[in-house]
N, C-alpha and C. Protein backbone atom coordinates (compact mmCIF):
# COMPACT_ATOMS: atom_id res chain seq x y z
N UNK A 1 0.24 -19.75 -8.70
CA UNK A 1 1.65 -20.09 -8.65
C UNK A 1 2.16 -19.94 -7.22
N UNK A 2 2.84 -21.12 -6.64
CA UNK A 2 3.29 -20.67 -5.36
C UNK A 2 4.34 -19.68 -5.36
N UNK A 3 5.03 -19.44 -4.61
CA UNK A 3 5.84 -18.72 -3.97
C UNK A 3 7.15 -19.41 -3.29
N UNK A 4 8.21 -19.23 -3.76
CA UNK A 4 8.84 -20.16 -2.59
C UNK A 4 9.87 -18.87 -1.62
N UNK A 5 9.81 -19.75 -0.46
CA UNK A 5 10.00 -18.20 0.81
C UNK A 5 11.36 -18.78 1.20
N UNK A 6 12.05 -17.75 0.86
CA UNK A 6 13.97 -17.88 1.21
C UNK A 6 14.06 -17.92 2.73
N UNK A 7 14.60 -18.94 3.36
CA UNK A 7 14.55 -19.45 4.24
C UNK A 7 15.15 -17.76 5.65
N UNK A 8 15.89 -16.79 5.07
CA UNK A 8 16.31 -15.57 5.38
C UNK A 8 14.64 -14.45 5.85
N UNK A 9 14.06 -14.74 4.71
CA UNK A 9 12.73 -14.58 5.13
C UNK A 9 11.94 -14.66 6.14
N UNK A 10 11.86 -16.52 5.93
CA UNK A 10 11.08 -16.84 7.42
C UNK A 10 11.73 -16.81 8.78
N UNK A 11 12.83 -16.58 8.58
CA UNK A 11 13.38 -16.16 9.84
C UNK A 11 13.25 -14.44 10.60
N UNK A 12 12.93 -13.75 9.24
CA UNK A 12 12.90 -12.55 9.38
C UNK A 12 11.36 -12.64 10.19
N UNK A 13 10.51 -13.04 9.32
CA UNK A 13 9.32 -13.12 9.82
C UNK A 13 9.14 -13.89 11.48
N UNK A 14 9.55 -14.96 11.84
CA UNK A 14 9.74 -15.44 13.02
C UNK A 14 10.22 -14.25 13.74
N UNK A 15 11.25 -13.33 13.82
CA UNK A 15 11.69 -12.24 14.87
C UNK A 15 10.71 -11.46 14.80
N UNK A 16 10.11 -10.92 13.82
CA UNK A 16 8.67 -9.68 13.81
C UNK A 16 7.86 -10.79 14.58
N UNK A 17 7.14 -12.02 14.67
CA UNK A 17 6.26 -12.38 15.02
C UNK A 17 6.41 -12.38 16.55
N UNK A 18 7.75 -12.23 16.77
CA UNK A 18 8.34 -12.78 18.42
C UNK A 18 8.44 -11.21 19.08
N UNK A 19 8.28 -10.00 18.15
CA UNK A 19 8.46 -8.90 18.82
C UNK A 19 7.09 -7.72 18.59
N UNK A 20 6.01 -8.54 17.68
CA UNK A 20 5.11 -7.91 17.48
C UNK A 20 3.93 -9.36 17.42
N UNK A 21 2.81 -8.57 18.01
CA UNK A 21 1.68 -9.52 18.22
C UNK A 21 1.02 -9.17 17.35
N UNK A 22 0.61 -9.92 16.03
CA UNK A 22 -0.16 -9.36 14.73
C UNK A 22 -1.46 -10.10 14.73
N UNK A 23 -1.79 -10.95 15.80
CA UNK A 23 -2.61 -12.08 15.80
C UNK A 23 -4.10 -10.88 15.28
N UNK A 24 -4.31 -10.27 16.24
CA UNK A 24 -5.37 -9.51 15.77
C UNK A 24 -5.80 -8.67 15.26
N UNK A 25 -5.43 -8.92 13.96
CA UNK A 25 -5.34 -8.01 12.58
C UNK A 25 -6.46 -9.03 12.04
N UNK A 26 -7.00 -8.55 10.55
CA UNK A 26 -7.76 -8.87 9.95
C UNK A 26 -6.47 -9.67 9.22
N UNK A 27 -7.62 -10.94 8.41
CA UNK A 27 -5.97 -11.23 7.57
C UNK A 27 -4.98 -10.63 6.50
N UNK A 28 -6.02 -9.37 5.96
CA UNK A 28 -5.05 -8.65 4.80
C UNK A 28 -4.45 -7.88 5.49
N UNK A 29 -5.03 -7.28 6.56
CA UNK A 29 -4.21 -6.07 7.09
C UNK A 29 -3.22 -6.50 7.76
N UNK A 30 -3.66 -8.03 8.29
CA UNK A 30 -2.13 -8.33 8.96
C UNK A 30 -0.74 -8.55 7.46
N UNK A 31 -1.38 -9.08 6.82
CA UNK A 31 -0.50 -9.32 5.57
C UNK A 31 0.46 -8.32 4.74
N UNK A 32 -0.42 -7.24 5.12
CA UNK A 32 0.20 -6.32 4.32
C UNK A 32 0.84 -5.10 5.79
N UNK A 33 0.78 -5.34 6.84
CA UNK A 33 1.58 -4.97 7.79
C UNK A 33 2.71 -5.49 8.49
N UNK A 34 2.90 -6.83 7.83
CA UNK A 34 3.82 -7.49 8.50
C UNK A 34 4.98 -6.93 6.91
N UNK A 35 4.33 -6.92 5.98
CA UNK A 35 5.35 -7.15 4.79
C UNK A 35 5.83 -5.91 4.93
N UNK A 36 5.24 -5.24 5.38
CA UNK A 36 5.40 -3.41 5.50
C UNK A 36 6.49 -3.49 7.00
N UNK A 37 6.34 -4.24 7.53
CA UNK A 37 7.55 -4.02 8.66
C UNK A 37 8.91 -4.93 8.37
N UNK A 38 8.47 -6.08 7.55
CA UNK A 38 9.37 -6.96 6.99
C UNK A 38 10.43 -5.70 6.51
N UNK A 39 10.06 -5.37 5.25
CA UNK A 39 10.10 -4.66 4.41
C UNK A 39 11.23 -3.10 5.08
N UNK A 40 10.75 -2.77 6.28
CA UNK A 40 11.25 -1.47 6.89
C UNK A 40 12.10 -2.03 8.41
N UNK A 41 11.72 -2.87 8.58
CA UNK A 41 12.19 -3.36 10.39
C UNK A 41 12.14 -2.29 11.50
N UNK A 42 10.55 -1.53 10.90
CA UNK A 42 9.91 -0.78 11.89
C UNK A 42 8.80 -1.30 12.55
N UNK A 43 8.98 -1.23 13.36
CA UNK A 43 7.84 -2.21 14.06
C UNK A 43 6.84 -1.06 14.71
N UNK A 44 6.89 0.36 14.61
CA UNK A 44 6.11 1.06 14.86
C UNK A 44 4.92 1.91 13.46
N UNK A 45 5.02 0.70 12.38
CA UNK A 45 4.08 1.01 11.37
C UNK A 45 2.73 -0.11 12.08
N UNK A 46 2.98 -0.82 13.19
CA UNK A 46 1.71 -1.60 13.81
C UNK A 46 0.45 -0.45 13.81
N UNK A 47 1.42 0.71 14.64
CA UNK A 47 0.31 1.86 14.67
C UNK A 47 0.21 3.06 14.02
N UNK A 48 0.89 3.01 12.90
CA UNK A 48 1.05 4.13 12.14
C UNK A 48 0.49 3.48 10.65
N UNK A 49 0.18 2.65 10.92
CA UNK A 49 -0.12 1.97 9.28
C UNK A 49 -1.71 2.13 9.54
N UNK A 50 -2.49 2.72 7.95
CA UNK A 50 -4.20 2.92 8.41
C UNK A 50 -4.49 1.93 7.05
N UNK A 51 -5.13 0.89 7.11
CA UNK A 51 -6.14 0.09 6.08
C UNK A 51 -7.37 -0.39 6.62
N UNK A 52 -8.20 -0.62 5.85
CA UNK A 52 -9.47 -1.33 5.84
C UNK A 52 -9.54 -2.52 5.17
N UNK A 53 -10.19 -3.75 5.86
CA UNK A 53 -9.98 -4.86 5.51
C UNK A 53 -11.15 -5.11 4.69
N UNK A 54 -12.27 -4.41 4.48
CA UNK A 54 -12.92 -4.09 2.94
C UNK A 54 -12.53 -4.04 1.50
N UNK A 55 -11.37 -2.66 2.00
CA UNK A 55 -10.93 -2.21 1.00
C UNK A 55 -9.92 -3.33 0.64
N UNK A 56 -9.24 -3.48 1.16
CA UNK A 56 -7.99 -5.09 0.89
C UNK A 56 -8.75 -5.57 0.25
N UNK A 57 -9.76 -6.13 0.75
CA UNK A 57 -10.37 -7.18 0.04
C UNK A 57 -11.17 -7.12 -1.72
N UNK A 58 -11.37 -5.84 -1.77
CA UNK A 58 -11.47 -5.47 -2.84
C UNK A 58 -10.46 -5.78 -3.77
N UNK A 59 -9.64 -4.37 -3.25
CA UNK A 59 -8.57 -4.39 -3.97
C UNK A 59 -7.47 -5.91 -4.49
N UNK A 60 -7.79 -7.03 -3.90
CA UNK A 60 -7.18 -8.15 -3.55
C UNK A 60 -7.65 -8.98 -4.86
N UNK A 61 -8.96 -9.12 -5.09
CA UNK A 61 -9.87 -9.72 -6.00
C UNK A 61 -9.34 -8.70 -7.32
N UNK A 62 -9.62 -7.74 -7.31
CA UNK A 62 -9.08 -6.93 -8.44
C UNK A 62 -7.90 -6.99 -8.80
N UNK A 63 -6.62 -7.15 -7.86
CA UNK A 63 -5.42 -7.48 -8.14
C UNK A 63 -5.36 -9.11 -8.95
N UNK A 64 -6.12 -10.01 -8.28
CA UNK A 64 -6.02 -11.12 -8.61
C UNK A 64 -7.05 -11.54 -9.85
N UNK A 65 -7.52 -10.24 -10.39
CA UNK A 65 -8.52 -10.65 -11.85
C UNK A 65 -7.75 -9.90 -12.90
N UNK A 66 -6.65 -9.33 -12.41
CA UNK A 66 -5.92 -8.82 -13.46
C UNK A 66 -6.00 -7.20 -13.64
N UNK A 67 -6.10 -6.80 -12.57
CA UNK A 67 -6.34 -5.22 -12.63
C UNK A 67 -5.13 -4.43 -12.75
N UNK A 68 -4.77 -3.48 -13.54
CA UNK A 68 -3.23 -3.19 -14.03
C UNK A 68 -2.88 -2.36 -12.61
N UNK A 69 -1.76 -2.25 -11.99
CA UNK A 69 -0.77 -1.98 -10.82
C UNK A 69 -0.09 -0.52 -11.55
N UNK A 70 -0.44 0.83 -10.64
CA UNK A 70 0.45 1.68 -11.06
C UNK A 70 1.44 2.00 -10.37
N UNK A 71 2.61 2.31 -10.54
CA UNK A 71 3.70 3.17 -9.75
C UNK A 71 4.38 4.54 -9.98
N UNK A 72 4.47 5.22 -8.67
CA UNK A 72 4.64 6.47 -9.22
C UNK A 72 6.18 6.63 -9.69
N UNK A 73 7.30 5.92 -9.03
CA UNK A 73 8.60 5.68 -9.65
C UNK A 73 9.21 4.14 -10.28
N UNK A 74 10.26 4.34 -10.61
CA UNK A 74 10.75 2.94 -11.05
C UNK A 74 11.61 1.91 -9.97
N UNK A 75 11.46 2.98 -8.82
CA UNK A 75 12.14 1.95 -7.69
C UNK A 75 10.89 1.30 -6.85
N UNK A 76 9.17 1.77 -7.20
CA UNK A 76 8.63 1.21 -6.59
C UNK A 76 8.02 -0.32 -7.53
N UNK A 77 8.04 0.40 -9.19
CA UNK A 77 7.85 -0.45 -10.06
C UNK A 77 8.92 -1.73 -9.40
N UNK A 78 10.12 -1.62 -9.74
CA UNK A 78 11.25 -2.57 -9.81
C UNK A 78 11.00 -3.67 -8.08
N UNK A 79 10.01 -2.93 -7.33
CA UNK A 79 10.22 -3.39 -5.72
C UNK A 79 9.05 -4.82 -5.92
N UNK A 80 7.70 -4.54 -6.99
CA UNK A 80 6.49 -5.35 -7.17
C UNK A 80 6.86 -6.92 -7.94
N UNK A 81 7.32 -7.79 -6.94
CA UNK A 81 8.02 -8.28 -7.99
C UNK A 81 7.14 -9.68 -8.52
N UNK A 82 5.57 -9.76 -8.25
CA UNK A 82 5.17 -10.84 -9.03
C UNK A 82 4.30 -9.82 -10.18
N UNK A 83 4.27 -8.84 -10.55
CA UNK A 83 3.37 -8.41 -11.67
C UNK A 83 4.12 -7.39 -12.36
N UNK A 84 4.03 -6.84 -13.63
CA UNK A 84 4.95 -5.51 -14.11
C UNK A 84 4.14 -4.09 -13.89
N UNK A 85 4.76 -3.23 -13.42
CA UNK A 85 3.46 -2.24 -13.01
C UNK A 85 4.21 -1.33 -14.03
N UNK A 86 2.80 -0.30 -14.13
CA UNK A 86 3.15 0.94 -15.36
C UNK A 86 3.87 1.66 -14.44
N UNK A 87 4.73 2.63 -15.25
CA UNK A 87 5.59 4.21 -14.46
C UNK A 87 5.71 4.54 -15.84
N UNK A 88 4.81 5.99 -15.56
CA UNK A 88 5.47 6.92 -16.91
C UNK A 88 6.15 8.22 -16.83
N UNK A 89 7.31 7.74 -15.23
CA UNK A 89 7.98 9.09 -14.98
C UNK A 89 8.86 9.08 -16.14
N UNK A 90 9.36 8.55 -16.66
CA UNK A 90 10.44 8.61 -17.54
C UNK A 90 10.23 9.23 -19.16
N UNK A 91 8.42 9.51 -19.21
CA UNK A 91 8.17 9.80 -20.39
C UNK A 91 7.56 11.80 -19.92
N UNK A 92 7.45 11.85 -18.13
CA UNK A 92 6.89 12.85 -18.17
C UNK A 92 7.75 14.29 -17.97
N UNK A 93 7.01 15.27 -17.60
CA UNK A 93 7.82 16.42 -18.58
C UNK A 93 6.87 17.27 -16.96
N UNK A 94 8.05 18.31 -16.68
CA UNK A 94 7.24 19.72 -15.58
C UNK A 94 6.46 20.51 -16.49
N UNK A 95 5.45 20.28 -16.34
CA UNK A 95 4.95 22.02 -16.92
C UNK A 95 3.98 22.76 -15.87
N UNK A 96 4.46 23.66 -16.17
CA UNK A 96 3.39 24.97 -15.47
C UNK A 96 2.31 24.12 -14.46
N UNK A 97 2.95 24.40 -13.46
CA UNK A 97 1.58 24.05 -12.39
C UNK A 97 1.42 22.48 -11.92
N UNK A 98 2.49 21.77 -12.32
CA UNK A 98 2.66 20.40 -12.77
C UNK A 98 3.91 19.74 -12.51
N UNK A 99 4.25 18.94 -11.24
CA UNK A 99 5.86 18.38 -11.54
C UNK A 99 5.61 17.36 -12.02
N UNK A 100 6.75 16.63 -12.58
CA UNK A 100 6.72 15.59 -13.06
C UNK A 100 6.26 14.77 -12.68
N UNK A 101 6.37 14.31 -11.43
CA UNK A 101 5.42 13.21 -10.97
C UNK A 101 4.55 13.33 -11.17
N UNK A 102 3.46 14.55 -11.05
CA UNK A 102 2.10 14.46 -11.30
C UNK A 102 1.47 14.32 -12.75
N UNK A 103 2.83 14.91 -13.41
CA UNK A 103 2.28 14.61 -14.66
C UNK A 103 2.17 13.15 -15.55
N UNK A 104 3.15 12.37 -14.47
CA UNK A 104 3.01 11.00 -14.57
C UNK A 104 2.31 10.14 -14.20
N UNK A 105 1.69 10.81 -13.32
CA UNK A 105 0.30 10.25 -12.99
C UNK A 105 -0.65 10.03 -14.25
N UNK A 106 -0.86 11.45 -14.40
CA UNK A 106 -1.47 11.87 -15.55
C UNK A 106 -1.59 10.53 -17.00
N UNK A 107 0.12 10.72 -17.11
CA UNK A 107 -0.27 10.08 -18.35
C UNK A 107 -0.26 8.28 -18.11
N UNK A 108 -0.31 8.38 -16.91
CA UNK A 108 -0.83 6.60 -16.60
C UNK A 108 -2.21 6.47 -16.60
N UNK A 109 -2.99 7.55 -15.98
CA UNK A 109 -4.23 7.33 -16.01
C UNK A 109 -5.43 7.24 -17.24
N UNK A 110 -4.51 7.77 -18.51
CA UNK A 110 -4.65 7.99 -19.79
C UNK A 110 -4.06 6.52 -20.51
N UNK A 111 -3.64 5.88 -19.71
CA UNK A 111 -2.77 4.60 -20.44
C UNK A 111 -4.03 3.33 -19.44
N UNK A 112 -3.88 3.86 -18.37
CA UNK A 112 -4.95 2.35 -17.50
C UNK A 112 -6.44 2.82 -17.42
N UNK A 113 -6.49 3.95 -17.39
CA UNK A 113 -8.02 4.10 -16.88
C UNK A 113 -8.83 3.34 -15.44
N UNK A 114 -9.99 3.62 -15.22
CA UNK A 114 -10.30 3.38 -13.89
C UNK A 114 -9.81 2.30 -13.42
N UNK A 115 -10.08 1.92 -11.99
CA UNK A 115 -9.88 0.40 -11.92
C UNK A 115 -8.41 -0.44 -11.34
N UNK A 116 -7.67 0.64 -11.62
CA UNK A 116 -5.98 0.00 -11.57
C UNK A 116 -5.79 0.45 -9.85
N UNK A 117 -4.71 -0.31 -9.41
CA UNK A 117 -3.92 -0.33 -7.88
C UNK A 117 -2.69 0.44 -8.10
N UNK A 118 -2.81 1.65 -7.47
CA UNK A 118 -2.03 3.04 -7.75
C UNK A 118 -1.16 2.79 -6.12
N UNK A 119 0.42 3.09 -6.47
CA UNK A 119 1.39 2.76 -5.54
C UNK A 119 2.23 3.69 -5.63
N UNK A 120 1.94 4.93 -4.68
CA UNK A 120 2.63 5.75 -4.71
C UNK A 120 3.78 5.58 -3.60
N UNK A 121 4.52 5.41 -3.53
CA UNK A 121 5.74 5.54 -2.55
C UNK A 121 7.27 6.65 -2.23
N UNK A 122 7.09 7.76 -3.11
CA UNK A 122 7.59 8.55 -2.91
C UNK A 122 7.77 9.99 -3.52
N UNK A 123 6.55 10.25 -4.54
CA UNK A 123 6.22 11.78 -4.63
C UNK A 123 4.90 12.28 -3.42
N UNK A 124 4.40 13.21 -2.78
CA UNK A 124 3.66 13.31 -2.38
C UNK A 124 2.83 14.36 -3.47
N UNK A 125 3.45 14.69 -4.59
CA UNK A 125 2.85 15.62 -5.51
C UNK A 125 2.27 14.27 -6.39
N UNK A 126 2.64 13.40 -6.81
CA UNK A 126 1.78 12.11 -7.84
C UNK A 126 0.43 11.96 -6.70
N UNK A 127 0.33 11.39 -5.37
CA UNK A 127 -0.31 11.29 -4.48
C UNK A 127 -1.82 12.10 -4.77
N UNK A 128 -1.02 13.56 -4.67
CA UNK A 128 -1.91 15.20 -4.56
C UNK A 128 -3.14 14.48 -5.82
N UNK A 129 -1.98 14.68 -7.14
CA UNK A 129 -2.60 14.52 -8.29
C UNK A 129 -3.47 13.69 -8.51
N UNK A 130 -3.23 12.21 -8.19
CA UNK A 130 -4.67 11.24 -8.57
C UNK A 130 -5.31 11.51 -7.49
N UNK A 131 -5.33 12.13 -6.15
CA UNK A 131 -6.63 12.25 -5.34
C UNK A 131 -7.44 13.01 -5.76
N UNK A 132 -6.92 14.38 -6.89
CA UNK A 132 -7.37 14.74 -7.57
C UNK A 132 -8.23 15.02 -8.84
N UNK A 133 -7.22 13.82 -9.48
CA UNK A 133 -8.25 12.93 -10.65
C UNK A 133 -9.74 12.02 -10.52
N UNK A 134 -10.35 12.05 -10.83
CA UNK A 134 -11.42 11.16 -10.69
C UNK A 134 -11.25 9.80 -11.55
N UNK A 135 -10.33 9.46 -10.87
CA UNK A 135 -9.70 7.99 -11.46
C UNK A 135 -10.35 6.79 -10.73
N UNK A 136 -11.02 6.65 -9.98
CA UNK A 136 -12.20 5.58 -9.45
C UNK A 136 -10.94 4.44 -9.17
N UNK A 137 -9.79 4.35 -8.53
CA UNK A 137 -9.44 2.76 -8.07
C UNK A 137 -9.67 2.24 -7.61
N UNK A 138 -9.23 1.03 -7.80
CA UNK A 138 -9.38 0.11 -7.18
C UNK A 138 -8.91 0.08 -5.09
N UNK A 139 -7.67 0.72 -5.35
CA UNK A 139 -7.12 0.88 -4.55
C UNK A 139 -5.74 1.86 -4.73
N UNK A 140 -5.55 3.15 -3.15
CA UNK A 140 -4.45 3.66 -3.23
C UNK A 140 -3.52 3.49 -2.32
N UNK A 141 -2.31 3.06 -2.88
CA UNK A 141 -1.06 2.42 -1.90
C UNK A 141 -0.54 3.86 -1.73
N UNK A 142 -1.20 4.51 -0.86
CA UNK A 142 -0.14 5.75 -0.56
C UNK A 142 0.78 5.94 0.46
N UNK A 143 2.18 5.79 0.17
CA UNK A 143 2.82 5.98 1.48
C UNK A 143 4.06 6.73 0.79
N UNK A 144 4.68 8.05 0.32
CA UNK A 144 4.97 8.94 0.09
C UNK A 144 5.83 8.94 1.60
N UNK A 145 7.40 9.49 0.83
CA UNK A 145 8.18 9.72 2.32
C UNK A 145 8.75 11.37 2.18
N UNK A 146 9.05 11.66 3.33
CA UNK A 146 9.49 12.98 2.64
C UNK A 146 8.98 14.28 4.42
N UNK A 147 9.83 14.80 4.22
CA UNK A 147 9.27 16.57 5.34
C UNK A 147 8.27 17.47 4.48
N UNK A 148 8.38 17.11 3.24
CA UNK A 148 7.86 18.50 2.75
C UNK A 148 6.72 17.90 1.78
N UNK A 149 4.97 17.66 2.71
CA UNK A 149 3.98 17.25 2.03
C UNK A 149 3.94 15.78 2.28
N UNK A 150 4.61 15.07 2.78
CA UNK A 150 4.34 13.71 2.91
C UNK A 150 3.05 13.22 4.06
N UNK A 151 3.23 13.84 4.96
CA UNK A 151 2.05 13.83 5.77
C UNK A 151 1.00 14.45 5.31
N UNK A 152 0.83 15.05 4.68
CA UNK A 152 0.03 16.39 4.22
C UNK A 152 -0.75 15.52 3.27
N UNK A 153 -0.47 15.00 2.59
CA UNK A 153 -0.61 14.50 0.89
C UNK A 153 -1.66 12.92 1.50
N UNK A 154 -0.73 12.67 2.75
CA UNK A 154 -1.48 10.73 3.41
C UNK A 154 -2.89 11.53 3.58
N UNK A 155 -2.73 12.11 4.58
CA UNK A 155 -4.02 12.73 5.47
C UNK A 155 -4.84 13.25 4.15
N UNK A 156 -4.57 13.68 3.47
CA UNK A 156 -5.67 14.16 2.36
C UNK A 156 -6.37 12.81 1.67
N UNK A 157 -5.57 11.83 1.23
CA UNK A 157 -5.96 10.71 0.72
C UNK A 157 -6.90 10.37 1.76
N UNK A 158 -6.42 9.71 2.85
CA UNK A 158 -7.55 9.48 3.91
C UNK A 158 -8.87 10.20 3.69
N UNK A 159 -8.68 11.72 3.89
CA UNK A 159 -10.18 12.58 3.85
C UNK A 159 -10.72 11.75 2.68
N UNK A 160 -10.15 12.00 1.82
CA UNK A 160 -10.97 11.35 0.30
C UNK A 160 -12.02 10.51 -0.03
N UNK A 161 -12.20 9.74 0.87
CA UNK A 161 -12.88 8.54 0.85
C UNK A 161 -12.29 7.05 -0.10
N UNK A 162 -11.64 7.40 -0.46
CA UNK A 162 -10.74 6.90 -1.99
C UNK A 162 -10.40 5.60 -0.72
N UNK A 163 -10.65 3.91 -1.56
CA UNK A 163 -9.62 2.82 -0.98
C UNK A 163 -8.65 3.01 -0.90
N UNK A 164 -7.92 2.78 0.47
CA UNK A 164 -6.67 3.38 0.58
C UNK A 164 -6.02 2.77 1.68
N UNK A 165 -4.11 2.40 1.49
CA UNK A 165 -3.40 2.15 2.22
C UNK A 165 -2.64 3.50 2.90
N UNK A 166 -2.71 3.71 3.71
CA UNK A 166 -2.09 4.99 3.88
C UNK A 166 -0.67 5.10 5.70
N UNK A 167 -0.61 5.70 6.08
CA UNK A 167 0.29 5.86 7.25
C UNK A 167 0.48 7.50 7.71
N UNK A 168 0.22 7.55 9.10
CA UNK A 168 0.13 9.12 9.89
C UNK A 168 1.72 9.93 9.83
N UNK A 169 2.27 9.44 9.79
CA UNK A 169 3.44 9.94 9.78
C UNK A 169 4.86 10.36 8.41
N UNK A 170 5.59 11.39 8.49
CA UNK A 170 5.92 11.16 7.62
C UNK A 170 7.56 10.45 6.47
N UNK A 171 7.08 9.24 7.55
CA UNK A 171 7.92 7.99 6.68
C UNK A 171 7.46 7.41 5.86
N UNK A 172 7.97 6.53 5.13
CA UNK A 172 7.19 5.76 4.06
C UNK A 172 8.20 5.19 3.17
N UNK A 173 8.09 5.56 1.85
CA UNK A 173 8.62 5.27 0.26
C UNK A 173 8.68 4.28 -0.30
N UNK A 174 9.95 3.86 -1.23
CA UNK A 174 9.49 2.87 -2.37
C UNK A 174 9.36 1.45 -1.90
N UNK A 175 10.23 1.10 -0.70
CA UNK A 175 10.40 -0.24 -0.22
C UNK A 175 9.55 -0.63 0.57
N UNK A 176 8.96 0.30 1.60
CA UNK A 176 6.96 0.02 1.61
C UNK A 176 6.11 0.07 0.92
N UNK A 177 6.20 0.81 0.13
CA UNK A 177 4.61 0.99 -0.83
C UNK A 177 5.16 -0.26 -1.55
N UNK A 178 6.05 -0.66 -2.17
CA UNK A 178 5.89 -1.69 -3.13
C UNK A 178 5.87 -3.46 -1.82
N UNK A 179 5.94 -3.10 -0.59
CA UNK A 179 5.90 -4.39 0.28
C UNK A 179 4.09 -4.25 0.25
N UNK A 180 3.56 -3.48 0.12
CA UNK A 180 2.14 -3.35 1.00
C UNK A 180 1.36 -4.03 -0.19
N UNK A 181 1.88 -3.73 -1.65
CA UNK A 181 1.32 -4.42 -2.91
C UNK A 181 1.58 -6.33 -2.95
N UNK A 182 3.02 -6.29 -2.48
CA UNK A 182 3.41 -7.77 -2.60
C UNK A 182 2.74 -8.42 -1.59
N UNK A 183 2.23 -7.82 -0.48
CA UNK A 183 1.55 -8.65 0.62
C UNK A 183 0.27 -9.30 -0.28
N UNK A 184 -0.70 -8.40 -0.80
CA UNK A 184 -1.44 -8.36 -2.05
C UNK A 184 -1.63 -9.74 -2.68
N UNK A 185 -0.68 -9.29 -3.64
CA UNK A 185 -0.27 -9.98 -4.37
C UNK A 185 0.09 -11.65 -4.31
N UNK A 186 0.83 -11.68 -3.00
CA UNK A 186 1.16 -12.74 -2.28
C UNK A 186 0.24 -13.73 -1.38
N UNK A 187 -0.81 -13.26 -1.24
CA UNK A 187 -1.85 -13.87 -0.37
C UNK A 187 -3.00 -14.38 -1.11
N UNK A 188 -2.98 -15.77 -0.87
CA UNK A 188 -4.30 -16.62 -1.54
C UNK A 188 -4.92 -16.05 -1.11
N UNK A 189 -6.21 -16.03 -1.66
CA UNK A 189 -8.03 -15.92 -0.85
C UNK A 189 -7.64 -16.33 0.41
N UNK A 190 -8.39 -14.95 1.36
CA UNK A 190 -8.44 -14.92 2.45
C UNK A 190 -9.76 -15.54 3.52
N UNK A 191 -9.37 -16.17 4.59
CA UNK A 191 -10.56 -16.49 5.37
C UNK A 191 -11.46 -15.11 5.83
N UNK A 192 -12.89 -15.22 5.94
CA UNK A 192 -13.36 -14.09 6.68
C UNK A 192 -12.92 -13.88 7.85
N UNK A 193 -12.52 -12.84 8.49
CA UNK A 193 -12.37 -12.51 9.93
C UNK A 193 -13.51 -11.46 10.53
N UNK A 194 -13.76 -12.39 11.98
CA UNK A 194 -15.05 -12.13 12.65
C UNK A 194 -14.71 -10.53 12.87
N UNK A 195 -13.97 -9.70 13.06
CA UNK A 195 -14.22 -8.38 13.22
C UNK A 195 -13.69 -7.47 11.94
N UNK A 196 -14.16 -8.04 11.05
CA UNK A 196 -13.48 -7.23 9.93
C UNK A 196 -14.13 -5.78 9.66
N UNK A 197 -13.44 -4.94 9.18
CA UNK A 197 -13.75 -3.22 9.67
C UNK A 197 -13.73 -2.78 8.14
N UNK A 198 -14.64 -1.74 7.71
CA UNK A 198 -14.40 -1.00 6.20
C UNK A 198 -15.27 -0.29 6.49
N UNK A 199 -14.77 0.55 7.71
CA UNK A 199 -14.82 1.93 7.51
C UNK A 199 -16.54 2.17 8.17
């Protein structure tokens, strides 16, 4: 299904292209860094944004065979706007040792099982939790905003080995993590690019 691009858009995109040189990006990573600056009108996620154009590419094929999309809130759910993604903050509950977010993790991973594109954008405790789980994704959209664990929570994902969108710093939340999915989402099959990197 195409896409049709609100003319507000491509203009947006024309000023990022005129103030940032994305030429030599891989093509997902450029895709999902431009939507990520679209998205923020930070133009310093060029170097704060960490992906592998492996992992994209994975994750890309899996998105596009129907692999279920998780979110850790309903403002990142509500942000994904060509697919319906699960959130089961609204069903989850704190207990002992457990905030809600994580426990919403929990009971998504009990609802999708392996395999799904996990989009965390603003607990860094949901984050903690599936790096924790041995939930095998496809891919993790982690970009968690926040002073307290947001950096803490990226950098751990990174260690992980886990596919992963991630960022050094600690900005982020729902209106990136759910741009970094729509780049995704949004992009036909990609050409190979001669220096493509995974790690």
């Amino acid at each position: 299904m195409n896409r049709t691009v609100h003319p507000i858009e491509q203009e947006s995109y024309r000023i990022l292209r005129s103030r940032l040189d994305t030429s030599g990006f891989a093509p997902l990573h450029r895709a999902v860094l431009e939507r990520v600056v679209h998205a923020s009108a930070d133009l310093a996620y060029a170097t704060d944004l960490v992906a592998y154009e492996g992992d994209l590419r994975t994750a890309h094929e899996a998105l596009h065979t129907g692999a279920p999309i998780v979110a850790d809130v309903e403002m990142v759910a509500a942000g994904i706007t060509r697919r319906r993604a699960v959130c089961r903050l609204a069903e989850a509950t704190a207990v002992p040792g457990l905030t809600r977010s994580a426990h919403a993790v929990r009971l998504a991973y009990e609802e999708v099982g392996p395999g799904a594109v996990w989009v965390i954008g603003c607990a860094p405790t949901a984050l903690e939790e599936l790096i924790a789980l041995d939930a095998a994704p496809a891919l993790v959209i982690g970009l968690p905003v926040g002073f307290v664990g947001a950096a803490e929570s990226k950098a751990h994902l990174r260690a992980s080995g886990l596919p992963a969108v991630s960022n050094v710093s600690e900005k982020g939340g729902s209106a990136v993590a759910a741009a970094a999915v729509n780049a995704l989402l949004y992009t036909a099959h990609p050409l190979p690019h001669p220096e493509e990197d995974n790690r």
